[in-house]
Each structure stands twice: as C-alpha cells, then as structure tokens.
N, C-alpha and C. Protein backbone atom coordinates (compact mmCIF):
# COMPACT_ATOMS: atom_id res chain seq x y z
N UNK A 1 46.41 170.52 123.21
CA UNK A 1 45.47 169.82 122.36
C UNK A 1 46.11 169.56 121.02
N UNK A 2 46.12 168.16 120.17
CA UNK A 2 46.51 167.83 119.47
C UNK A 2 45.60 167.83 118.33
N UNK A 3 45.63 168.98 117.25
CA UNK A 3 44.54 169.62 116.38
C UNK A 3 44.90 168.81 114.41
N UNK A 4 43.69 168.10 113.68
CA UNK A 4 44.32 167.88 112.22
C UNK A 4 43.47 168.96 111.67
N UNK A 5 44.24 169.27 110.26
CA UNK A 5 43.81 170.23 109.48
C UNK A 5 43.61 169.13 108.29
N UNK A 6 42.33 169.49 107.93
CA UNK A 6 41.98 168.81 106.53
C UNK A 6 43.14 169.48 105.69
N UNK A 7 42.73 168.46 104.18
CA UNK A 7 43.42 169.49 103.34
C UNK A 7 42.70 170.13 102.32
N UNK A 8 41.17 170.24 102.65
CA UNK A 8 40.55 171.52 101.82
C UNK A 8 41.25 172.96 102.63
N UNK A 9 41.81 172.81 103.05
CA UNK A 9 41.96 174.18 103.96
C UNK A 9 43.32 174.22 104.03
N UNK A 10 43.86 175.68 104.03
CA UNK A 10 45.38 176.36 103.83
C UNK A 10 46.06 175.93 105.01
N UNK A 11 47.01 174.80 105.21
CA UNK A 11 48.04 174.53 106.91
C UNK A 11 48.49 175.53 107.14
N UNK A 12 48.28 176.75 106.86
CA UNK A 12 49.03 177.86 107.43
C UNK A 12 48.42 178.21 108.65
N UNK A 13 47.09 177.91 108.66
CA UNK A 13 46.44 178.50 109.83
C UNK A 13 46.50 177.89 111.19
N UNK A 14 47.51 176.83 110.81
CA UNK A 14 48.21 176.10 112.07
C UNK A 14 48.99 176.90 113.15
N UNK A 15 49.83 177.73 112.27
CA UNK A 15 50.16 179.38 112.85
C UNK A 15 49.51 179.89 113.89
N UNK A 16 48.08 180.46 113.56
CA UNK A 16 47.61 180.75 114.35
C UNK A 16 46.88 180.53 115.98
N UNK A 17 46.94 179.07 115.35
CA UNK A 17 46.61 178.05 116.47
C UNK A 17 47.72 177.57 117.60
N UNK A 18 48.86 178.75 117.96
CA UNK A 18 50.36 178.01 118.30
C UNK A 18 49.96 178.02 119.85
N UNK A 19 49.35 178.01 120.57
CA UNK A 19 48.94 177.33 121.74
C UNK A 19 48.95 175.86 121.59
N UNK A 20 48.47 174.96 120.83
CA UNK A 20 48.15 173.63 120.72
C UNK A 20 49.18 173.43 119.85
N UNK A 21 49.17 172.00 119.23
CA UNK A 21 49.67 171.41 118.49
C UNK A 21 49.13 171.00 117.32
N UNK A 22 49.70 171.29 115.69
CA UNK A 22 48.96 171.33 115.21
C UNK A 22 49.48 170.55 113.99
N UNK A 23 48.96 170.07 112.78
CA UNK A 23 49.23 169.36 111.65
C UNK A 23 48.02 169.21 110.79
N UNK A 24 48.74 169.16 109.43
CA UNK A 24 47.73 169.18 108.21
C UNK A 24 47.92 167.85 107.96
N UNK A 25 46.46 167.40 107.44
CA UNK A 25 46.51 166.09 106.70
C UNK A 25 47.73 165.66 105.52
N UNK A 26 48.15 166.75 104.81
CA UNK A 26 49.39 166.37 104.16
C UNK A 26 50.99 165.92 104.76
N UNK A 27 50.82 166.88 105.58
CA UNK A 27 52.04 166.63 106.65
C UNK A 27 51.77 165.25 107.05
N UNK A 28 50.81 165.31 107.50
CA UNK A 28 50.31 163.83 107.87
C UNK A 28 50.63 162.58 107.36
N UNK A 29 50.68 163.16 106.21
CA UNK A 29 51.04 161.73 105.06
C UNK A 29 49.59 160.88 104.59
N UNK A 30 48.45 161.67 105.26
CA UNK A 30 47.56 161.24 104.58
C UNK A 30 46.43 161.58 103.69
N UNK A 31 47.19 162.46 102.92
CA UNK A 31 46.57 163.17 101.67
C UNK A 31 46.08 162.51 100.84
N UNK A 32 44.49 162.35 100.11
CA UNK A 32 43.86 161.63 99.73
C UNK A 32 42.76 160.66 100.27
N UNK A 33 42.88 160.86 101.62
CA UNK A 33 41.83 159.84 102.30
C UNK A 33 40.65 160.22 102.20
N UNK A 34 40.05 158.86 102.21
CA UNK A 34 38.27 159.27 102.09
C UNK A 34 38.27 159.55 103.60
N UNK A 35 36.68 160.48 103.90
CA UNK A 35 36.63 161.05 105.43
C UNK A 35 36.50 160.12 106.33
N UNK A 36 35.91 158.90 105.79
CA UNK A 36 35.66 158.14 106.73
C UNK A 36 37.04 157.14 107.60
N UNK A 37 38.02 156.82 106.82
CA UNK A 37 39.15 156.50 106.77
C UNK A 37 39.80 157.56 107.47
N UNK A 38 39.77 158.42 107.23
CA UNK A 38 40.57 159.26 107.52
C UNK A 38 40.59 159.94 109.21
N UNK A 39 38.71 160.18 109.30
CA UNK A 39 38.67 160.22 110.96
C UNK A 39 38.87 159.04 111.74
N UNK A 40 39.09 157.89 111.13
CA UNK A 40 39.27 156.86 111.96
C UNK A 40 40.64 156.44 112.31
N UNK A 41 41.30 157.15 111.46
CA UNK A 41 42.80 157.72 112.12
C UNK A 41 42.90 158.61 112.64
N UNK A 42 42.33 159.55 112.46
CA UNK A 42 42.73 160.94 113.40
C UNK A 42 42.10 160.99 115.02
N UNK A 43 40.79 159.95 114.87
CA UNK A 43 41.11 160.32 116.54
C UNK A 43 41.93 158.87 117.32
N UNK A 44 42.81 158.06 116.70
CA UNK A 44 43.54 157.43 117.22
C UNK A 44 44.87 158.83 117.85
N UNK A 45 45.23 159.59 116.95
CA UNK A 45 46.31 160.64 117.61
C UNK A 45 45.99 161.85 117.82
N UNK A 46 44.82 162.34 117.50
CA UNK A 46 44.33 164.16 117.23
C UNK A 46 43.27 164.24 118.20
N UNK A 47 42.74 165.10 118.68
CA UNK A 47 41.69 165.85 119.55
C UNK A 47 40.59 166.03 118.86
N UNK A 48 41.00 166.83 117.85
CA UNK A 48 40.28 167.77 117.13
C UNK A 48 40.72 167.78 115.78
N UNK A 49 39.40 167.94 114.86
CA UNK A 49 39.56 167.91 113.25
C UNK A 49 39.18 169.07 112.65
N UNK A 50 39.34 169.77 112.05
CA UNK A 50 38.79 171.44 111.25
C UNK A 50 39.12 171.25 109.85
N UNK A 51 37.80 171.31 109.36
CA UNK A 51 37.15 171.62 108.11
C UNK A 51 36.92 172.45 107.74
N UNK A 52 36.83 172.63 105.90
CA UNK A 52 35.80 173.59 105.85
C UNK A 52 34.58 171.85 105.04
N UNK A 53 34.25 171.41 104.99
CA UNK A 53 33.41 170.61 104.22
C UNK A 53 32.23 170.10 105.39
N UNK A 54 31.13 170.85 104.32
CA UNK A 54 30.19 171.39 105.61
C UNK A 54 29.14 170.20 105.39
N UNK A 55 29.06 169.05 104.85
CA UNK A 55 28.73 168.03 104.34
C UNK A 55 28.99 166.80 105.33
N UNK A 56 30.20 166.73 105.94
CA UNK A 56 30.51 165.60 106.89
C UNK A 56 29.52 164.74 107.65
N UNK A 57 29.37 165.79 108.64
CA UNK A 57 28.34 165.17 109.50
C UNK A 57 27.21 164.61 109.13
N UNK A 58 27.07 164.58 107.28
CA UNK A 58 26.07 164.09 106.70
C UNK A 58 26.64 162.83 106.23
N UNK A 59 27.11 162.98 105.49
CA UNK A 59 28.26 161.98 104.89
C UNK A 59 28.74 160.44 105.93
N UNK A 60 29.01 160.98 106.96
CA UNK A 60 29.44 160.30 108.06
C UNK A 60 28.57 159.78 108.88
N UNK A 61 29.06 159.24 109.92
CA UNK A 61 28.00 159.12 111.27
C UNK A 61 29.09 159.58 112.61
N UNK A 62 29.19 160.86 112.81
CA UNK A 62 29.94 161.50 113.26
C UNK A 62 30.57 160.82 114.77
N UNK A 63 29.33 160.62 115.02
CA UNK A 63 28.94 160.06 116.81
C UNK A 63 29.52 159.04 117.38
N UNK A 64 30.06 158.03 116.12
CA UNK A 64 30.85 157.20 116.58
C UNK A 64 32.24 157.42 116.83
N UNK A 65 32.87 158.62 116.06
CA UNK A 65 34.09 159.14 116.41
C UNK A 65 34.47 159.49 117.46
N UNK A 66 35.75 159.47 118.58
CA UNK A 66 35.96 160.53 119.51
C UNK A 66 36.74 161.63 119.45
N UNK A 67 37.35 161.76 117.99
CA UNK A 67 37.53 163.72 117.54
C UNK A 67 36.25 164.20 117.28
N UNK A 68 36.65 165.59 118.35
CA UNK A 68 36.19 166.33 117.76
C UNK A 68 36.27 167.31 116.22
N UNK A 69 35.14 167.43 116.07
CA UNK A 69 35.27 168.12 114.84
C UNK A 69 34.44 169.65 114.75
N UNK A 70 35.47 170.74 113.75
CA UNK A 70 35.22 171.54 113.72
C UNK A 70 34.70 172.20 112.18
N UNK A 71 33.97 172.65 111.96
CA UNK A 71 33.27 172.61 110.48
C UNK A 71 33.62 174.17 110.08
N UNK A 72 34.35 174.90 109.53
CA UNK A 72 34.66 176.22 109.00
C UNK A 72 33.77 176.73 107.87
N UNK A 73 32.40 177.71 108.35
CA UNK A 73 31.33 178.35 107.25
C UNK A 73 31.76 179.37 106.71
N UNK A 74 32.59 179.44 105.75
CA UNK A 74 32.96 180.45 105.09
C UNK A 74 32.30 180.94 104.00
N UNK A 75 33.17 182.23 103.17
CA UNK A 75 32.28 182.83 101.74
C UNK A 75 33.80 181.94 100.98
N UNK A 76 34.84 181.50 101.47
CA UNK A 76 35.76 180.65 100.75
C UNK A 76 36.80 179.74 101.79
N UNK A 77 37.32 179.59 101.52
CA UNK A 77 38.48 178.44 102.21
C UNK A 77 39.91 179.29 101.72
N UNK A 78 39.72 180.49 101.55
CA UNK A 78 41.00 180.95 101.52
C UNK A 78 41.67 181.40 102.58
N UNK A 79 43.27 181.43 102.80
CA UNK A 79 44.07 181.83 103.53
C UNK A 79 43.21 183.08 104.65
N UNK A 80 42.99 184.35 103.90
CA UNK A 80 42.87 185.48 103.93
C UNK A 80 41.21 185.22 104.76
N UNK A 81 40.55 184.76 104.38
CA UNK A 81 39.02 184.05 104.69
C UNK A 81 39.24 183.51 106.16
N UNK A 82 39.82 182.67 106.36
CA UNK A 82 39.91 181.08 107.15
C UNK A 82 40.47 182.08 108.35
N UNK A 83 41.56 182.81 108.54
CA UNK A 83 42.36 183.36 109.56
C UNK A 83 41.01 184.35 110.33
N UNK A 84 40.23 185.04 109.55
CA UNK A 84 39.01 185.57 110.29
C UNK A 84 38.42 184.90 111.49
N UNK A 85 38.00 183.50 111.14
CA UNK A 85 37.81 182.83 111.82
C UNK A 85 38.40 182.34 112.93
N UNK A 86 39.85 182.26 112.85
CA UNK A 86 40.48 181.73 114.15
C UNK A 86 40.31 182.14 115.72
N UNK A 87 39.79 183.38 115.67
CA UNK A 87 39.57 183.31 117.31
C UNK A 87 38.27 182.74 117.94
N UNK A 88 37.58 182.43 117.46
CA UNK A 88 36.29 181.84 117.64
C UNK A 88 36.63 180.32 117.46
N UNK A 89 37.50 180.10 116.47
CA UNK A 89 38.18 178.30 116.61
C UNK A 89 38.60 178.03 117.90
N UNK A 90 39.39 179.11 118.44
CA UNK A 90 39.97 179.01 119.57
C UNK A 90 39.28 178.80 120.78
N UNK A 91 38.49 179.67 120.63
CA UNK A 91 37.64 179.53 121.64
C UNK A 91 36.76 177.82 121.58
N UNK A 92 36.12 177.99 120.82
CA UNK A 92 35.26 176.67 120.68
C UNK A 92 36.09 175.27 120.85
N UNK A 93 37.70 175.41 120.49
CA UNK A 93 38.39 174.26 121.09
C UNK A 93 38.57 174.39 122.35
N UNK A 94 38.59 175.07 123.26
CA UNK A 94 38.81 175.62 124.80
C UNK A 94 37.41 174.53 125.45
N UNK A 95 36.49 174.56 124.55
CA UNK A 95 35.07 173.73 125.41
C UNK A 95 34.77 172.97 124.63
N UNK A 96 34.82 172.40 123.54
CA UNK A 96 34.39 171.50 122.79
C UNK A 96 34.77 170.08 123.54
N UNK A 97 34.18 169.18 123.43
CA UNK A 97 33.70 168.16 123.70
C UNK A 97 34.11 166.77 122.74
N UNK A 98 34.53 165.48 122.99
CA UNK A 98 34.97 164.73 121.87
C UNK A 98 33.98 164.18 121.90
N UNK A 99 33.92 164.27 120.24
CA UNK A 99 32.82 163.60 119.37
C UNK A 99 31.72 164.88 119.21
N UNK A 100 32.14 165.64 119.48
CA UNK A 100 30.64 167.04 119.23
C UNK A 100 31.49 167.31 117.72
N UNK A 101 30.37 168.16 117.12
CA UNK A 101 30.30 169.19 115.47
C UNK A 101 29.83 170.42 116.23
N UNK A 102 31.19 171.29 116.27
CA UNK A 102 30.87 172.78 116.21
C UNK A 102 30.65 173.16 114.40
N UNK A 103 29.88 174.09 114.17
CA UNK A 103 30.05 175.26 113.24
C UNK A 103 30.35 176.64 113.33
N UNK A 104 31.60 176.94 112.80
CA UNK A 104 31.77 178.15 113.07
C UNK A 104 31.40 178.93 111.50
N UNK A 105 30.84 180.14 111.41
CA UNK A 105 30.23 181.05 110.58
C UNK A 105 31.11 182.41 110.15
N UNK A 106 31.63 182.79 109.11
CA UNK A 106 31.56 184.09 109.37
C UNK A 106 30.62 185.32 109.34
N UNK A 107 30.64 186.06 109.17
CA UNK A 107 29.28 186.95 108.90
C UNK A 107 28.28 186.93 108.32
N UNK A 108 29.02 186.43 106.71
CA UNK A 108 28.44 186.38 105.54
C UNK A 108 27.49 185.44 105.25
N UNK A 109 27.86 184.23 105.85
CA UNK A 109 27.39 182.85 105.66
C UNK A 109 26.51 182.82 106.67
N UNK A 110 26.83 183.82 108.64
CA UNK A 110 25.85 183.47 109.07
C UNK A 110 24.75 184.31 108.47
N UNK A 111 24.76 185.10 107.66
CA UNK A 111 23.46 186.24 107.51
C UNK A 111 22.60 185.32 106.19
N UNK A 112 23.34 184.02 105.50
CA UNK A 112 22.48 183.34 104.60
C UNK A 112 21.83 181.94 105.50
N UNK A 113 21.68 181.94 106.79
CA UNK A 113 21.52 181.03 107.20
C UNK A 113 19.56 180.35 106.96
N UNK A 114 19.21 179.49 106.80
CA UNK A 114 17.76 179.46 106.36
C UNK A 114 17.42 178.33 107.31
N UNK A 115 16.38 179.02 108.27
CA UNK A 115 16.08 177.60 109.10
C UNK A 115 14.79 177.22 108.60
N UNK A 116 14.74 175.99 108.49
CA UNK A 116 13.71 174.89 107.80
C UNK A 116 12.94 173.92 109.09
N UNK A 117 11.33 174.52 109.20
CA UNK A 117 10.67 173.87 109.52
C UNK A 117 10.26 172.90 109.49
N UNK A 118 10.33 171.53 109.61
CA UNK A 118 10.48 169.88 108.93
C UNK A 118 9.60 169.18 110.06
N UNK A 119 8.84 168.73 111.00
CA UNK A 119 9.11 167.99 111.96
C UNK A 119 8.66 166.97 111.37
N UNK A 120 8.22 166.83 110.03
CA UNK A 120 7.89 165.42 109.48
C UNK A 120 8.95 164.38 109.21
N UNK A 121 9.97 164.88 108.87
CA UNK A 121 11.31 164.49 108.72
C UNK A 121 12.17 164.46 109.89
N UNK A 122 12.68 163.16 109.58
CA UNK A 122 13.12 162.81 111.09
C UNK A 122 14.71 161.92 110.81
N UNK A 123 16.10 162.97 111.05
CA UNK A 123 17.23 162.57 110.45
C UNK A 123 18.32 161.78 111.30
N UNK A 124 18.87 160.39 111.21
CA UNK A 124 19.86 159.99 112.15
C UNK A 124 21.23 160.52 112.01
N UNK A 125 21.18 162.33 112.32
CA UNK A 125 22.29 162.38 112.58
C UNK A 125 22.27 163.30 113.43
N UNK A 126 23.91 163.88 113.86
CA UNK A 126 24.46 164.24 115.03
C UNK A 126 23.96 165.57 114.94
N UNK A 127 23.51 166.03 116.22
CA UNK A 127 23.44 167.39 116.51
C UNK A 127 24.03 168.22 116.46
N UNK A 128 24.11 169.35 115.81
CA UNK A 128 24.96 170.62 115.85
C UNK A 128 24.67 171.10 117.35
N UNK A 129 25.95 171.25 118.14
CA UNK A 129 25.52 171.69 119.79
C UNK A 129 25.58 173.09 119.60
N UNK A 130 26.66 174.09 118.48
CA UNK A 130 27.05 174.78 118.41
C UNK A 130 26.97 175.85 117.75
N UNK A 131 26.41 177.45 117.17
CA UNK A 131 27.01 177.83 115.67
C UNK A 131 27.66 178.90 116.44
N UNK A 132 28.69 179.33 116.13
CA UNK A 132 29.42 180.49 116.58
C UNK A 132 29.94 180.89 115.59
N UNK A 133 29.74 182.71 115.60
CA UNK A 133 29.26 183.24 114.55
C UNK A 133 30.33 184.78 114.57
N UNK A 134 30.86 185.48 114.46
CA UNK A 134 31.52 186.88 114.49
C UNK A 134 30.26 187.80 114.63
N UNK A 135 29.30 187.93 114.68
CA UNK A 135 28.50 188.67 115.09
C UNK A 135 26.72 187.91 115.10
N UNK A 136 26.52 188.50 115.79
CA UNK A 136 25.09 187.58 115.85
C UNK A 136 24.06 187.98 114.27
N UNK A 137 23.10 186.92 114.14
CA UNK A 137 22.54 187.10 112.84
C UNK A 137 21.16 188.31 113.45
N UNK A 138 21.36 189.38 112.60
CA UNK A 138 20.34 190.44 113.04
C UNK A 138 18.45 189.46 112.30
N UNK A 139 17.52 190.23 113.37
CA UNK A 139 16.46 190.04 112.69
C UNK A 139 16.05 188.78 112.90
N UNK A 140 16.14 187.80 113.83
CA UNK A 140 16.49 186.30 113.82
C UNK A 140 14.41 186.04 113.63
N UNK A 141 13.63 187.01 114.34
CA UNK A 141 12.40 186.89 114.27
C UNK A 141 11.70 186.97 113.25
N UNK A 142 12.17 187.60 112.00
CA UNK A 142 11.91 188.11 110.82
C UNK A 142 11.85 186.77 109.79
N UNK A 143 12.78 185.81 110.39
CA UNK A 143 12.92 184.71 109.26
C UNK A 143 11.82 183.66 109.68
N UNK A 144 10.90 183.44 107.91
CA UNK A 144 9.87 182.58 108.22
C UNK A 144 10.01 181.17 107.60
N UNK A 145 9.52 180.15 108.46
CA UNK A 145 9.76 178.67 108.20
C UNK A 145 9.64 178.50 107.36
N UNK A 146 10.28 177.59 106.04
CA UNK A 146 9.89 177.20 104.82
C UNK A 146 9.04 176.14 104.51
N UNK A 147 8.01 175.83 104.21
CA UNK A 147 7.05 175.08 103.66
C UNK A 147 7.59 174.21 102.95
N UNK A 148 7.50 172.60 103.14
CA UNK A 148 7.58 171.57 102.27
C UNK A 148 6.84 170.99 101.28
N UNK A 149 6.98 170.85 100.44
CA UNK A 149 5.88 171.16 99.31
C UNK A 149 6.10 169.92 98.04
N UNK A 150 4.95 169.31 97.88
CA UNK A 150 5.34 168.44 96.44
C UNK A 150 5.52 169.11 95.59
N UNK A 151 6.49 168.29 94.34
CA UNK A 151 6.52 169.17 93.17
C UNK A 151 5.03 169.23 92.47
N UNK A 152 4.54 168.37 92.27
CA UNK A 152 3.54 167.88 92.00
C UNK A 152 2.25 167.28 92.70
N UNK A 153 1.12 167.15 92.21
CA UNK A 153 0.36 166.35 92.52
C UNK A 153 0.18 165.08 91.77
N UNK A 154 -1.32 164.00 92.60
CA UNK A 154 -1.12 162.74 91.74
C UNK A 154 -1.28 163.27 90.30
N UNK A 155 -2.12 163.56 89.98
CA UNK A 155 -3.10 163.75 89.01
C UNK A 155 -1.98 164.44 87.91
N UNK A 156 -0.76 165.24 88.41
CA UNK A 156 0.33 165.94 87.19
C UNK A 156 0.24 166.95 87.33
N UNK A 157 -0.74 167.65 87.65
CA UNK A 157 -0.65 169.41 87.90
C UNK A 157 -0.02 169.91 88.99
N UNK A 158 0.71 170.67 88.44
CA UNK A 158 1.75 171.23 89.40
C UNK A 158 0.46 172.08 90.25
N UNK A 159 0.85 172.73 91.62
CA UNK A 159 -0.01 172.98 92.19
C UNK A 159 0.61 175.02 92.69
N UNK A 160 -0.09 176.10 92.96
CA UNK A 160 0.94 176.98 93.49
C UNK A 160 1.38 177.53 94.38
N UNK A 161 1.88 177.63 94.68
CA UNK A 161 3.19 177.77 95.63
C UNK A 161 2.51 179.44 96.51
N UNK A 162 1.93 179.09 97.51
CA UNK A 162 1.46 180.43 98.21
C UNK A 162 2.54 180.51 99.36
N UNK A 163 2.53 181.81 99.57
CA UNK A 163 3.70 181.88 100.66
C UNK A 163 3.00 183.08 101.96
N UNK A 164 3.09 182.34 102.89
CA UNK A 164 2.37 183.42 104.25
C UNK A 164 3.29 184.46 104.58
C-alpha cells in the first residue's frame, strides 16, 4: 500500500509503517498545498492519506476522493505522541476502504469525546465508518446528549440553561 503523510505530522513515522510504502508531503515536493489540491493529487499515486487535521472531512467533500484517509486524534502531533498510535494505523489500513475517514483516538482524546444529539441538523458530509481507540471509552452510558439551545430569545432575554 502506497501511504502520504501530511506535513502537520513528523515523516518519521513512515518508519514505523515499513510494511507499505511510504512518503511525506515534503518529500513529495508538495509542501504547501491547500487540502483540496493536494488530495487530488494524492489519490492519483497514494492509497492512503494520514493526518492529524481533524477538520478535513469538513473542509472538504471527502467522498469524491478515492484515498483513503486517515485522521490522527491526538493530545499533540508530536513524534513521541503520533508513534502511540501506529498499531491501530496499521491495522485500520489492513481494512480501510478507498474513499472512507477512519479516526483514530488515543486515550486521552477518546475519554474527551462529546456526542451531540442534533437530529434537527442535517450535514452533507461523509460518515465516520470508524473510531479506533487504544482502549475503549469507559462509562459510554453515563454520557448525556447535549441540548441545542438559542442564545437568546426574540424578545432579548437570554433564557436559562436547565440541564436534565
């Protein structure tokens, strides 16, 4: 598998990845590209894309791409950080799918995870198929939906904020 490394993220961890084939966007020669430009080169030669910029799939319209892409949830994008993660990269490139958004989590980030009750809101973008995580998030029943709420009313009075 022919893997790009953004360049928010350390090419060292290409290393770790020495089953596949691997390259950083600098190596690349295309340091500086906007994302959109940029995946539209990479899946002309790459498989697979790994991030940490957890924004993309917003930013973008992922779906039209056929790299896959891999989104890195860290507490940083450092060397020391990012390598935690690699066996679970590994894995998730073993089944990933072109054109899917995995997220991978580490602990930290999965234990701040906040799921938001919305069904009023209704978003055109790509599905996360995936979160894979170094340990599962404890308590998953404990976390309660968040309420969408005006800041205001017509009238100007703020209104208050009760929580069940």
């Amino acid at each position: 598998m022919k893997i790009l490394i953004d360049e928010c993220l350390d090419w060292r961890i290409c290393r770790s990845l020495s089953d596949d084939y691997c390259l950083s966007v600098h190596k690349a020669g295309w340091a500086g590209l906007k994302n959109g430009e940029l995946l539209e080169r990479a899946q002309l030669e790459f498989d697979a894309f790994i991030t940490s910029d957890r924004n993309l799939a917003f930013q973008q319209n992922t779906s039209k791409f056929t790299i896959a892409i891999i989104v890195l949830c860290a507490r940083s994008t450092r060397l020391k950080v990012t390598l935690k993660l690699m066996p679970q990269v590994a894995e998730a490139l073993r089944t990933i799918q072109p054109g899917a958004v995995v997220h991978v989590f580490d602990e930290q980030e999965a234990q701040r995870l906040i799921f938001v009750s919305a069904p009023q809101l209704h978003f055109n973008r790509p599905r996360i198929l995936r979160i894979v995580t170094l340990r599962p998030v404890r308590n998953v029943d404990s976390i309660q939906p968040i309420r969408l709420r005006r800041d205001s009313e017509p009238n100007g009075q703020r209104q208050p904020t009760h929580r069940s």
